[in-house]
PDB file of N, CA and C in Angstrom:
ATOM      1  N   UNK A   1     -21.753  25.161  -4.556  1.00  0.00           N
ATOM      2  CA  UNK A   1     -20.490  24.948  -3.896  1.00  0.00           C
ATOM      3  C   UNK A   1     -19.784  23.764  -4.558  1.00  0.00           C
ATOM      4  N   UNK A   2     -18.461  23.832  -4.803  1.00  0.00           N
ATOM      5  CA  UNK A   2     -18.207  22.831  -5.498  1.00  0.00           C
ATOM      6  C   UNK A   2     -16.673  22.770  -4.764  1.00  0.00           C
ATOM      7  N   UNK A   3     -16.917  21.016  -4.856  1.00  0.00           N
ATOM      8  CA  UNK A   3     -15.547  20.989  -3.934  1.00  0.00           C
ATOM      9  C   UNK A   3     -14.432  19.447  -4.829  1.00  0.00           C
ATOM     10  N   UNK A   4     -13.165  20.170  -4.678  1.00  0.00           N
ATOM     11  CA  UNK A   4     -12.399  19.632  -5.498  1.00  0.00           C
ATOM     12  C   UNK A   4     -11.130  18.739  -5.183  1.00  0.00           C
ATOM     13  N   UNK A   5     -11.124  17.723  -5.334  1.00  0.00           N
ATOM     14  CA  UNK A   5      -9.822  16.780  -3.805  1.00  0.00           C
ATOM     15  C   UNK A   5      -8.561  17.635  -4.693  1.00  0.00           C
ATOM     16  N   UNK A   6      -7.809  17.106  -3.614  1.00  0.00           N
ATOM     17  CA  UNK A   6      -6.282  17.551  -3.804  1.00  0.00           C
ATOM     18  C   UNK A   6      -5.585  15.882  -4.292  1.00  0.00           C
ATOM     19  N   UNK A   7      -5.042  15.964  -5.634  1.00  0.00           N
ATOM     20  CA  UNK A   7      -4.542  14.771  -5.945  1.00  0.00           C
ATOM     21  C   UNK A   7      -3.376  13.676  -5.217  1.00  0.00           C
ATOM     22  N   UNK A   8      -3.137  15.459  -4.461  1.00  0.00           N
ATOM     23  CA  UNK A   8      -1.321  14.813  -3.155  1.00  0.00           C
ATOM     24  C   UNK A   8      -2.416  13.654  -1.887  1.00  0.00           C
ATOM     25  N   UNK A   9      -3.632  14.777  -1.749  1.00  0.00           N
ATOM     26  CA  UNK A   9      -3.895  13.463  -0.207  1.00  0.00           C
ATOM     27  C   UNK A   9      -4.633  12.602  -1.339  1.00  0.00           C
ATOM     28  N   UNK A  10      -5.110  12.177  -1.790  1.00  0.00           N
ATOM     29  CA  UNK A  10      -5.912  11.238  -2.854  1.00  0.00           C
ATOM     30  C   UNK A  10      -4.603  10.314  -3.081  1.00  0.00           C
ATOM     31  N   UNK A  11      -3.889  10.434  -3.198  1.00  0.00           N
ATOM     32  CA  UNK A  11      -2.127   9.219  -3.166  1.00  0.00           C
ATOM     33  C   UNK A  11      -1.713   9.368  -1.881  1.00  0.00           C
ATOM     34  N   UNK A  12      -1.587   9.836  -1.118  1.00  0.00           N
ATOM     35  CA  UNK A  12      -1.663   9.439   0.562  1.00  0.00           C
ATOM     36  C   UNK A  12      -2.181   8.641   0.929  1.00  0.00           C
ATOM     37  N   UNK A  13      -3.856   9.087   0.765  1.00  0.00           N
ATOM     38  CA  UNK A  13      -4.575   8.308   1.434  1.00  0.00           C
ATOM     39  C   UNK A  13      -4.666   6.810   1.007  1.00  0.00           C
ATOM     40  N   UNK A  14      -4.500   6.401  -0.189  1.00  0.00           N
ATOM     41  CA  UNK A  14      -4.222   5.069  -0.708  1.00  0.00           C
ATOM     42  C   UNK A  14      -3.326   4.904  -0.441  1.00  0.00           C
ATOM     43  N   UNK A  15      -1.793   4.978  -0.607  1.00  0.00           N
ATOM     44  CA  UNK A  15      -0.875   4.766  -0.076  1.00  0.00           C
ATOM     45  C   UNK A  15      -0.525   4.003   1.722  1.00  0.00           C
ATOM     46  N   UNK A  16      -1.503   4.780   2.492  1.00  0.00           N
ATOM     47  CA  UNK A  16      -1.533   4.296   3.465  1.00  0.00           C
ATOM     48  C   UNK A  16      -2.489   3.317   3.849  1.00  0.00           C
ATOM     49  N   UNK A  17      -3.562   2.982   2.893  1.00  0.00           N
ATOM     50  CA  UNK A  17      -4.389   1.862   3.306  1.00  0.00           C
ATOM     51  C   UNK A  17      -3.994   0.863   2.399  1.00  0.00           C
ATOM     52  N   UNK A  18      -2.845   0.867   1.245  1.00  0.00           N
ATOM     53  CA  UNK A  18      -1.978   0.097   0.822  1.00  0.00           C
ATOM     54  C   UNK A  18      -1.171  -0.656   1.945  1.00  0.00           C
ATOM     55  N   UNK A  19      -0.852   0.029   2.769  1.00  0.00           N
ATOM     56  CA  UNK A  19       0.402  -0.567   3.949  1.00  0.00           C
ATOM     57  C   UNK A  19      -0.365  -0.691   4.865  1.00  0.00           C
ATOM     58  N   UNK A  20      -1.744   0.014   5.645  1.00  0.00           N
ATOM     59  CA  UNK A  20      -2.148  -1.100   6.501  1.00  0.00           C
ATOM     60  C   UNK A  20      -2.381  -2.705   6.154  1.00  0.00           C
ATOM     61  N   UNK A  21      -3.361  -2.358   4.280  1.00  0.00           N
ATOM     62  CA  UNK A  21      -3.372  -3.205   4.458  1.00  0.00           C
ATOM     63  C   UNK A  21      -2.197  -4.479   4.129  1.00  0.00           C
ATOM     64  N   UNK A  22      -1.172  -4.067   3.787  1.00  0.00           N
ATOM     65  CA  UNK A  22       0.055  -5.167   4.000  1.00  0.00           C
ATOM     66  C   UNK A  22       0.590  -5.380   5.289  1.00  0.00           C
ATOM     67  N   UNK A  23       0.455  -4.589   6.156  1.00  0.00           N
ATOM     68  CA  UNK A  23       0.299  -5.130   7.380  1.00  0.00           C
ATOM     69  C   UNK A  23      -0.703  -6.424   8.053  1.00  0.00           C
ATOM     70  N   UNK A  24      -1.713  -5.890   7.607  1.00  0.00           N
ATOM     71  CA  UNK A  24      -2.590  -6.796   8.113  1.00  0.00           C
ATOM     72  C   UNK A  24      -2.257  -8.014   7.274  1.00  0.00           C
ATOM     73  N   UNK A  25      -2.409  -8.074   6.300  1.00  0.00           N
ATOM     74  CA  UNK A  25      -1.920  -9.451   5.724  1.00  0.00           C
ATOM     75  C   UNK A  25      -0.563 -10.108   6.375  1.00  0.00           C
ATOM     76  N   UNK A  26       0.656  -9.381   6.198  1.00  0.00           N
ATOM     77  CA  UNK A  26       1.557  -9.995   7.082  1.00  0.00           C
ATOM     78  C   UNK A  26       1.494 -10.478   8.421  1.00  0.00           C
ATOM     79  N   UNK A  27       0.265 -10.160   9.210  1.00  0.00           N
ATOM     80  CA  UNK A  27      -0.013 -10.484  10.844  1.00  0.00           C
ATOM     81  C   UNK A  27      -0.800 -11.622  10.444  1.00  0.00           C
ATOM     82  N   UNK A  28      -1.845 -11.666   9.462  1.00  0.00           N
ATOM     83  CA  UNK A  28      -2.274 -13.216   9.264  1.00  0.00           C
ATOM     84  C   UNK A  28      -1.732 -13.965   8.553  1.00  0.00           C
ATOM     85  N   UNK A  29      -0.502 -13.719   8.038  1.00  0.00           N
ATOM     86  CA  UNK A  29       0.053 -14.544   7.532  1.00  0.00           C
ATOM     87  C   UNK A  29       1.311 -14.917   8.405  1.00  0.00           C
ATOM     88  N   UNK A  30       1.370 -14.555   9.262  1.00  0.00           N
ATOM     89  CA  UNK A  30       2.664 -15.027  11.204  1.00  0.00           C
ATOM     90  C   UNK A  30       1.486 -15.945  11.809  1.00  0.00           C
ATOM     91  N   UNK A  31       0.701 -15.163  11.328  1.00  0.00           N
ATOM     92  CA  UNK A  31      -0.439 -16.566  12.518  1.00  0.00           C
ATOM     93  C   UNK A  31      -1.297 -18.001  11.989  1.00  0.00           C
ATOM     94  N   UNK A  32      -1.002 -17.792  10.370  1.00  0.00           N
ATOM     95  CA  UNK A  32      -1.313 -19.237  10.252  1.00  0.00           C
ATOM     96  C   UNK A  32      -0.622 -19.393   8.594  1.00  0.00           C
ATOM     97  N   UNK A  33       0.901 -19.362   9.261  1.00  0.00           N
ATOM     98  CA  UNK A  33       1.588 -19.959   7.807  1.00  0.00           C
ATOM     99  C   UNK A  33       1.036 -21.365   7.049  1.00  0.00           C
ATOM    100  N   UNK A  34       0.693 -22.381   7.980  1.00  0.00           N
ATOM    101  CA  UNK A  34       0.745 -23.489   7.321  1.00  0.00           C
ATOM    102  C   UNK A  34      -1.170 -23.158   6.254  1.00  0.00           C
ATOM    103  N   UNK A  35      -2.089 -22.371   6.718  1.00  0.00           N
ATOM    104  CA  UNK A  35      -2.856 -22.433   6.326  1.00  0.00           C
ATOM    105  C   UNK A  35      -2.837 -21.843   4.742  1.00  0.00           C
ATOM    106  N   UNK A  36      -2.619 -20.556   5.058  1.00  0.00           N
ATOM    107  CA  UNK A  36      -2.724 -19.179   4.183  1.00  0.00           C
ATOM    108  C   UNK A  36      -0.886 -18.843   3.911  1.00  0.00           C
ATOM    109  N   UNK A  37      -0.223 -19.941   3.068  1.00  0.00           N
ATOM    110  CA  UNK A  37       1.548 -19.897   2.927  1.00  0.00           C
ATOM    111  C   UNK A  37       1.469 -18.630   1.831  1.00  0.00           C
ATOM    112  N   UNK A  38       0.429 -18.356   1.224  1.00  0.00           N
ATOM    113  CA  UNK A  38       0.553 -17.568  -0.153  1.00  0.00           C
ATOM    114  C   UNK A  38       0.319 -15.709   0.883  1.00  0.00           C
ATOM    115  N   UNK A  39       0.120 -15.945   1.934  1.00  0.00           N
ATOM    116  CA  UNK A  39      -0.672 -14.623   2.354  1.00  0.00           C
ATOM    117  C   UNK A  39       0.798 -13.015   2.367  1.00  0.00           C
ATOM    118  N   UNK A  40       1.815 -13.868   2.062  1.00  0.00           N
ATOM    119  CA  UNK A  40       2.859 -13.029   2.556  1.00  0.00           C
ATOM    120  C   UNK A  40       3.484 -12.158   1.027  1.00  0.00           C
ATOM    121  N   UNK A  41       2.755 -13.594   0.140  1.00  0.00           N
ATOM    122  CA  UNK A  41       3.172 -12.518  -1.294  1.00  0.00           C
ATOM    123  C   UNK A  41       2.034 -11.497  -1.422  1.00  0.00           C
ATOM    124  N   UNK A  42       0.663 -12.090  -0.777  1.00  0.00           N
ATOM    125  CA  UNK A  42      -0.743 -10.812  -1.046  1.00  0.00           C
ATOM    126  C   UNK A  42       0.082  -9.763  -0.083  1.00  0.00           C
ATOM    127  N   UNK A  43       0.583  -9.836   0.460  1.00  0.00           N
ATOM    128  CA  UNK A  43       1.357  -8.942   1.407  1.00  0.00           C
ATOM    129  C   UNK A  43       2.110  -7.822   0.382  1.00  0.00           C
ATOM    130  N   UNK A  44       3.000  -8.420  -0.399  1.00  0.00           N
ATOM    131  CA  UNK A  44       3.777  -8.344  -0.736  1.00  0.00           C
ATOM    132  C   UNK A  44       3.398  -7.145  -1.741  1.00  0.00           C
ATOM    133  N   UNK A  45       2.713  -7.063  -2.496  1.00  0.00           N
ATOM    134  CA  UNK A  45       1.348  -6.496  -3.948  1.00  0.00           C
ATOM    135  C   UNK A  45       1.101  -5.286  -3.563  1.00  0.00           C
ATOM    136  N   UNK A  46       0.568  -4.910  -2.059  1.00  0.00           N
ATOM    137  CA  UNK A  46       0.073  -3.161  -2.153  1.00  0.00           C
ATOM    138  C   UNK A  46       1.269  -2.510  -1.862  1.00  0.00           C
ATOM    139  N   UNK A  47       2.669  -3.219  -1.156  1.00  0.00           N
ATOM    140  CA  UNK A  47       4.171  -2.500  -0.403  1.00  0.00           C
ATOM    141  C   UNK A  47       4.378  -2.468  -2.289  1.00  0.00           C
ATOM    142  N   UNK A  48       4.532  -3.262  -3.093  1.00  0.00           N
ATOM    143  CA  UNK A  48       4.958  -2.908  -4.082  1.00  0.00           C
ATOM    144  C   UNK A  48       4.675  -1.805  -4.947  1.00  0.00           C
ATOM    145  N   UNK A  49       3.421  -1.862  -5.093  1.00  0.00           N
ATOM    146  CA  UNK A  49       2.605  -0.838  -5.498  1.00  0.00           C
ATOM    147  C   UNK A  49       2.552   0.412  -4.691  1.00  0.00           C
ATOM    148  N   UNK A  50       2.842   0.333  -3.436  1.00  0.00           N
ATOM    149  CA  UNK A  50       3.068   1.788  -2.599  1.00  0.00           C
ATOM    150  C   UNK A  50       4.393   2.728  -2.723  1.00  0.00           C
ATOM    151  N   UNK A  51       5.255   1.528  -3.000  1.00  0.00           N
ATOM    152  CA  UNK A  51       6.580   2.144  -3.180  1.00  0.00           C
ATOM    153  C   UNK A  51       7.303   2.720  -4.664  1.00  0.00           C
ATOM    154  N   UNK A  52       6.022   1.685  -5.614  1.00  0.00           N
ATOM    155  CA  UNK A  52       6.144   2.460  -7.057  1.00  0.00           C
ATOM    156  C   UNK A  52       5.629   3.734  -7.161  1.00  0.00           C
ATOM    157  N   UNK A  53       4.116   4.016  -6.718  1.00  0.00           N
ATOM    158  CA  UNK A  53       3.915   5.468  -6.658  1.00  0.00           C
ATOM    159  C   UNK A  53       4.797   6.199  -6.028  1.00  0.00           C
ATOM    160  N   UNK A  54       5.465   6.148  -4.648  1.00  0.00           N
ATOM    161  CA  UNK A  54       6.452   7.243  -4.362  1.00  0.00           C
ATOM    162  C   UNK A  54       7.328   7.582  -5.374  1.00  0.00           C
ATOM    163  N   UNK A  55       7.946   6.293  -6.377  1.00  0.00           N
ATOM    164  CA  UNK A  55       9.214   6.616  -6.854  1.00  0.00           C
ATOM    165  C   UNK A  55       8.355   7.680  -8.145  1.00  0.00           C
ATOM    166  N   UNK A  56       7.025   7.332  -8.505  1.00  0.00           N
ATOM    167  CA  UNK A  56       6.348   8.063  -9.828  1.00  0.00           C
ATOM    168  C   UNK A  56       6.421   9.118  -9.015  1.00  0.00           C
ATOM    169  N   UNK A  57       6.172   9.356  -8.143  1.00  0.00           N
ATOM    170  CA  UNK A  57       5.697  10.758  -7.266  1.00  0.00           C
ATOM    171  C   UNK A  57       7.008  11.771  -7.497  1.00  0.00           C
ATOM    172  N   UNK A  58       7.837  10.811  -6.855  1.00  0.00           N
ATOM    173  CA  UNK A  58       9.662  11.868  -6.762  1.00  0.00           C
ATOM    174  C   UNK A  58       9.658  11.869  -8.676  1.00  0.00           C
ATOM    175  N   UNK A  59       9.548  11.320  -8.690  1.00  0.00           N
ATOM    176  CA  UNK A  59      10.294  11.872 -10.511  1.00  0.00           C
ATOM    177  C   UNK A  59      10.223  13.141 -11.084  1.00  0.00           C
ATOM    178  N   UNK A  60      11.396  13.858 -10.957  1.00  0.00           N
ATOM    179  CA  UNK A  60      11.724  14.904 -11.631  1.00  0.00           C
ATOM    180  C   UNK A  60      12.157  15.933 -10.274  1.00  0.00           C
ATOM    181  N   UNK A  61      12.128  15.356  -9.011  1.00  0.00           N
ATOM    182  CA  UNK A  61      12.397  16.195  -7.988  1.00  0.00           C
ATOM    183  C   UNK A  61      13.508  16.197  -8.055  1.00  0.00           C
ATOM    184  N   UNK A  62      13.930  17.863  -7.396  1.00  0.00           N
ATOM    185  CA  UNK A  62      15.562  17.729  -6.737  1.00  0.00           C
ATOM    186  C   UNK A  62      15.834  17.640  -5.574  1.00  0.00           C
TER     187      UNK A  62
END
């Protein structure tokens, strides 16, 4: 039996544990700015990277 992922949920599924986890970074980074001031650009890194694959994703759509 051989079983074969689908490449669409394989970029989903990262995609979305990209943005939890920039979520979660942005909630610890509301709760201790003065500690962790850098936590909002680690924030910042997987939304970037989530939103570049969509735009690779759409390319060439109509």
């Amino acid at each position: 039996m051989t079983s074969e992922l689908d490449l669409r949920a394989v970029v989903l599924l990262l995609g979305a544990i990209g943005v939890l986890t920039s979520v979660v970074l942005l909630h610890l980074w509301r709760q201790n700015r003065e500690l962790l001031p850098a936590a909002a650009w680690w924030a910042a890194g997987p939304l970037v990277i989530f939103v570049g694959t969509v735009l690779m994703g759409l390319r060439g759509v109509r």
